[in-house]
C-alpha atoms as a PDB file:
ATOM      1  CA  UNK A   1      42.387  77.749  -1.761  1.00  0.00           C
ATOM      2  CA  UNK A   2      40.308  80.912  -0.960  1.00  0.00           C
ATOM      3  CA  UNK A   3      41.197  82.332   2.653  1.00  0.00           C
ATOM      4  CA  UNK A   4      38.221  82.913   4.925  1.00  0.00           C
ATOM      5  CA  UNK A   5      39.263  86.424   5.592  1.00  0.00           C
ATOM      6  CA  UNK A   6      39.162  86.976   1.414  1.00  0.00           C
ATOM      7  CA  UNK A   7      35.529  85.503   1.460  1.00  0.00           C
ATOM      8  CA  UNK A   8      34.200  87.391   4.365  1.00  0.00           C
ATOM      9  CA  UNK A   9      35.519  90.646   3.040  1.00  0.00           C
ATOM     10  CA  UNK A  10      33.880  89.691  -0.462  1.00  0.00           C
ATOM     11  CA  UNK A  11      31.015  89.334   1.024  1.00  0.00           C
ATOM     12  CA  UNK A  12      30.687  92.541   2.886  1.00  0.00           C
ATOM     13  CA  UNK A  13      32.015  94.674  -0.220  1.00  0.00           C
ATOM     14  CA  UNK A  14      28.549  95.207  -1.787  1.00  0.00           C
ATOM     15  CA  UNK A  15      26.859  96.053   1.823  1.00  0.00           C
ATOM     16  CA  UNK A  16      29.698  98.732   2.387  1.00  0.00           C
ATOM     17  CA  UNK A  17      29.562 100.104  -1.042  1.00  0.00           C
ATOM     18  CA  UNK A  18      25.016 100.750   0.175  1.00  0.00           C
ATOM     19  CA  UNK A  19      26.437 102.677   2.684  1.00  0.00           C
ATOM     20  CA  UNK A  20      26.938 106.628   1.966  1.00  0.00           C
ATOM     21  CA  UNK A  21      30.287 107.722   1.713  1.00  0.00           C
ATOM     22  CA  UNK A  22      30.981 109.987   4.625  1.00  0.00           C
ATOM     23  CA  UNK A  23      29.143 109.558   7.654  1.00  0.00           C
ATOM     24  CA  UNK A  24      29.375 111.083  10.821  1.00  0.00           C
ATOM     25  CA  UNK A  25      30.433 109.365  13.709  1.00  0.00           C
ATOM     26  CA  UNK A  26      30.418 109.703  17.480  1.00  0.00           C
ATOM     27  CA  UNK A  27      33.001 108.017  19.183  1.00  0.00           C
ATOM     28  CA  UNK A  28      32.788 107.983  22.427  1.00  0.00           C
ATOM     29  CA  UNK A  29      28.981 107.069  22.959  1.00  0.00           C
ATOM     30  CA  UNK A  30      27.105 110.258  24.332  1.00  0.00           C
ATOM     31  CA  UNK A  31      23.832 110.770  22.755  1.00  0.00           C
ATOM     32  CA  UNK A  32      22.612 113.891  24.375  1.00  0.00           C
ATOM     33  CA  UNK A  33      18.661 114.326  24.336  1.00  0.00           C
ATOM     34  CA  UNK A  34      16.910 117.004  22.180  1.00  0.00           C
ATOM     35  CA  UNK A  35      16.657 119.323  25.129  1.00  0.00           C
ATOM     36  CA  UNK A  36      19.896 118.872  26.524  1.00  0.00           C
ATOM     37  CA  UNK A  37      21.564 119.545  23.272  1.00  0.00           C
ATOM     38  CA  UNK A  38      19.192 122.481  22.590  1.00  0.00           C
ATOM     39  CA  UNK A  39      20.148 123.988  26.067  1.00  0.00           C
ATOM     40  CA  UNK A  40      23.618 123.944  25.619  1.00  0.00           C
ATOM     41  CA  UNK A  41      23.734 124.831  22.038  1.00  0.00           C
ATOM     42  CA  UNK A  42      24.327 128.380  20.671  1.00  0.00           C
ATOM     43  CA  UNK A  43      21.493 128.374  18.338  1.00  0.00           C
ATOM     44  CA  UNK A  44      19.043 125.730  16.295  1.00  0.00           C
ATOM     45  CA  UNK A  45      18.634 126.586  12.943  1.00  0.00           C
ATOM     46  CA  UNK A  46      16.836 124.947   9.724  1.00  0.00           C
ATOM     47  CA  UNK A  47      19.360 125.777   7.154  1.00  0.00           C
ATOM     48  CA  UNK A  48      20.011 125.342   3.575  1.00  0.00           C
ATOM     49  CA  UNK A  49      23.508 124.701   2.257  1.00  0.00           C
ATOM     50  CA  UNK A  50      24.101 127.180  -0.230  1.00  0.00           C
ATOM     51  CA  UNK A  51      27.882 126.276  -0.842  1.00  0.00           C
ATOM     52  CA  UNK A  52      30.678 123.649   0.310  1.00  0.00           C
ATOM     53  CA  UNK A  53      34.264 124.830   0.140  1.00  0.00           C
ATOM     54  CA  UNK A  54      37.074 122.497   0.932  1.00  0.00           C
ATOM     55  CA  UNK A  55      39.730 124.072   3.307  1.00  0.00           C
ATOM     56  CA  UNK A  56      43.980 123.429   2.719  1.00  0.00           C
ATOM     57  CA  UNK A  57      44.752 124.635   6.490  1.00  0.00           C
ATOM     58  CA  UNK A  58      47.578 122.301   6.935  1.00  0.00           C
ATOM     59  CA  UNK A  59      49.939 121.812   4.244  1.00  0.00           C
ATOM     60  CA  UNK A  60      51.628 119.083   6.031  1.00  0.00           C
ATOM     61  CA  UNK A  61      48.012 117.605   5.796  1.00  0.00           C
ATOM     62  CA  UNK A  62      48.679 113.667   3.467  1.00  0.00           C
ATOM     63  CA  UNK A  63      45.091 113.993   1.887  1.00  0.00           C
ATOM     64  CA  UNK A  64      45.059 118.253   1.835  1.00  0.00           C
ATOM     65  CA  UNK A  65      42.069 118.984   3.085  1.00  0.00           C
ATOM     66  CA  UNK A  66      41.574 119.690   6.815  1.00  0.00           C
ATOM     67  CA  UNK A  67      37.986 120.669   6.924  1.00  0.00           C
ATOM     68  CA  UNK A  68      34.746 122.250   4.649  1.00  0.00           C
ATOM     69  CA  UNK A  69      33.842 125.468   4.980  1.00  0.00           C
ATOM     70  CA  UNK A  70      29.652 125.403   4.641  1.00  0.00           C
ATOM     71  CA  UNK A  71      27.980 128.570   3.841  1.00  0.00           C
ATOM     72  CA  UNK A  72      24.475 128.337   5.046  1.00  0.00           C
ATOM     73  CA  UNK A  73      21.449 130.296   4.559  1.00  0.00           C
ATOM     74  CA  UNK A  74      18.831 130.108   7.588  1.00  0.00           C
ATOM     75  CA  UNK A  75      15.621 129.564   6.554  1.00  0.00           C
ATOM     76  CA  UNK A  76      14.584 129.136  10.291  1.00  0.00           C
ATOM     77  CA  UNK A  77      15.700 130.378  13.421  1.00  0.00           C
ATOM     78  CA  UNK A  78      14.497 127.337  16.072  1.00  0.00           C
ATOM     79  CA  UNK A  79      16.288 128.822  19.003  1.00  0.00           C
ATOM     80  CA  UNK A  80      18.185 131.699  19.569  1.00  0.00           C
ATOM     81  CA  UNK A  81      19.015 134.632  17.092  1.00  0.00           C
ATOM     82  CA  UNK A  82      20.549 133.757  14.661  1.00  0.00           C
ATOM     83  CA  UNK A  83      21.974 135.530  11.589  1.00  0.00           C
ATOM     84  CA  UNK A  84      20.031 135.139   8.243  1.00  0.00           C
ATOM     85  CA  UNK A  85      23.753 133.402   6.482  1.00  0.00           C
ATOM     86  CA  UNK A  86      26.706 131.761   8.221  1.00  0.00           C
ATOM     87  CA  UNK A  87      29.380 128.991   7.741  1.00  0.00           C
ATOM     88  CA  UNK A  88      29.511 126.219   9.678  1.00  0.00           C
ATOM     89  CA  UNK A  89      33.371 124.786  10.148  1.00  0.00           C
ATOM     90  CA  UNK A  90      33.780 120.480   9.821  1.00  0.00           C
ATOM     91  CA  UNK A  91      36.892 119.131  10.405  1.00  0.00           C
ATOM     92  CA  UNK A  92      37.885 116.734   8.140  1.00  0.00           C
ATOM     93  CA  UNK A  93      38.299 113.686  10.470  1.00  0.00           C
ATOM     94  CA  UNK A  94      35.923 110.616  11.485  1.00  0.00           C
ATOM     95  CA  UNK A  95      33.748 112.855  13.186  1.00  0.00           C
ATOM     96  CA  UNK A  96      33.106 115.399  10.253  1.00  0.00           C
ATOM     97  CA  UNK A  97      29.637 116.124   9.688  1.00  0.00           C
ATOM     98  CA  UNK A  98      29.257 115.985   6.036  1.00  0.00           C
ATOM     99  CA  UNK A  99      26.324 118.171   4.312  1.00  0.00           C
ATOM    100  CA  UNK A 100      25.088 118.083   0.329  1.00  0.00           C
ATOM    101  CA  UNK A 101      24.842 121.863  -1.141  1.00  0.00           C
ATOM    102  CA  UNK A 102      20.656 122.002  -1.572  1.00  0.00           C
ATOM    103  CA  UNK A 103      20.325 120.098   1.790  1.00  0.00           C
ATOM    104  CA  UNK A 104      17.946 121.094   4.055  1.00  0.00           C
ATOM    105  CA  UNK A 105      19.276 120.524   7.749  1.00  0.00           C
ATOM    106  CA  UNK A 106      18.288 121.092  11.457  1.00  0.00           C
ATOM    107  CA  UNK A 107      21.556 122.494  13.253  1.00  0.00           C
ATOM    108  CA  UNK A 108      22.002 122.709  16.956  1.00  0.00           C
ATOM    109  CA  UNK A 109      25.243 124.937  16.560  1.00  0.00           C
ATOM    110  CA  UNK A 110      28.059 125.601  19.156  1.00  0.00           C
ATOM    111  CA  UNK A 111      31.103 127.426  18.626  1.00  0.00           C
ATOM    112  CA  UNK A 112      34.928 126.601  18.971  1.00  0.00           C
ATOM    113  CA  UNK A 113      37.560 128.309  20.278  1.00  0.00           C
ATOM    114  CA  UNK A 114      37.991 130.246  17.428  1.00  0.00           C
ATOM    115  CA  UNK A 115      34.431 131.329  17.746  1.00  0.00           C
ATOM    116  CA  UNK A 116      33.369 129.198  14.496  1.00  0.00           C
ATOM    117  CA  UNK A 117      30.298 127.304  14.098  1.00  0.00           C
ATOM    118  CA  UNK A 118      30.175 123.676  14.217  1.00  0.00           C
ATOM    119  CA  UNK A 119      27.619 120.433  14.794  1.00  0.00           C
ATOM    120  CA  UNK A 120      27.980 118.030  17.068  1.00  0.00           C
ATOM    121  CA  UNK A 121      28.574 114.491  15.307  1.00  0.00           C
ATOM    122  CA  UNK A 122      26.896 112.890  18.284  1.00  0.00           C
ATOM    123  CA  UNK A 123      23.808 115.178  18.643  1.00  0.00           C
ATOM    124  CA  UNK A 124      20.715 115.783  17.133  1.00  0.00           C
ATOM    125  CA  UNK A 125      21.536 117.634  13.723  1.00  0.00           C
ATOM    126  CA  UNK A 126      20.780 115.933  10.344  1.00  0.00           C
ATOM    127  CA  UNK A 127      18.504 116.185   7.312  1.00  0.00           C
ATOM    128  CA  UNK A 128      15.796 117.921   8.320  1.00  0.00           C
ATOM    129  CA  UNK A 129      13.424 115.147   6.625  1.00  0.00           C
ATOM    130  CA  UNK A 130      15.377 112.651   8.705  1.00  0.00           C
ATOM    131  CA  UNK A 131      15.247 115.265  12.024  1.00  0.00           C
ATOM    132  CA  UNK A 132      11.004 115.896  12.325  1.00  0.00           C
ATOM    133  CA  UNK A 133      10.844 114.374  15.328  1.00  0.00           C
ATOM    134  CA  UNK A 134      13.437 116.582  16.807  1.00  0.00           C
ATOM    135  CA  UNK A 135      12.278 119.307  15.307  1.00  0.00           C
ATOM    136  CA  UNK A 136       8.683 118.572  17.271  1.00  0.00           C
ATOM    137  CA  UNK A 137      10.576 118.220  20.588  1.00  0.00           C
ATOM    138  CA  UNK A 138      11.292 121.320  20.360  1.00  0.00           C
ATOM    139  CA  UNK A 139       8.046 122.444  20.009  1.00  0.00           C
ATOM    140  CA  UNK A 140       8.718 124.006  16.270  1.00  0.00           C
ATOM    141  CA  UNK A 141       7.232 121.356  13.859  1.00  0.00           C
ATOM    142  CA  UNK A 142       4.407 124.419  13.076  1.00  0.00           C
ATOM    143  CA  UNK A 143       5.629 126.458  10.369  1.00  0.00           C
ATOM    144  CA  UNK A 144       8.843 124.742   9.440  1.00  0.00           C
ATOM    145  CA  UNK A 145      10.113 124.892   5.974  1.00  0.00           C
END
């Protein structure tokens, strides 16, 4: 005899296997609006991810990496100035924000302690195809890449 447990988690395999394989995710439930996240951010860019590199921070780290390094090239500058390359520091935990090298992305940016930039997982940044309508509540749709 099958358990029910078994059969409900055969069921859901193929619907979790759609699903992309890292996602971010916001955990405790803000979703700030465009312009509160623009206000508070240190710059909005459109960038292009030029190169992912994997980061070995901790060696007492079980899976090795703690976080990707992105190096970014602005194509944009949304708000504030912004430098024409930077990298953009994701931990590696449930609230990484994953990016593909070649991706296109709007970025609200802040910066940690350690004065690196970062997303927030529960903001406004994603594909920029996916991120038009943020992009236009900003006023910037006109002339974006």
């Amino acid at each position: 005899m099958i358990r029910p447990a078994k059969t409900a988690c055969a069921a859901l395999l193929p619907l979790c296997m759609a699903l992309p394989p890292a996602m971010a995710l916001c955990l405790d439930g803000r979703a700030p609006t465009v312009a509160q996240e623009a206000a508070t951010a240190s710059g909005v860019v459109v960038a292009e991810v030029g190169q992912a590199e994997p980061l070995h921070e901790d060696p007492a780290d079980p899976d090795g990496v703690t976080a990707t390094l992105y190096v970014l090239k602005v194509l944009r500058s949304v708000r504030g100035h912004m430098p024409p390359g930077l990298a953009l520091y994701s931990e590696n935990t449930s609230s990484r924000f994953p990016m593909e090298v070649g991706g296109r992305y709007l970025l609200f940016l802040s910066r940690d302690r350690n004065h690196r930039y970062f997303v927030d997982p529960c903001g406004n940044s994603g594909l920029l195809v996916e991120r038009r309508h943020a992009l236009r509540a900003l006023g910037s749709a006109k002339g974006a890449p």
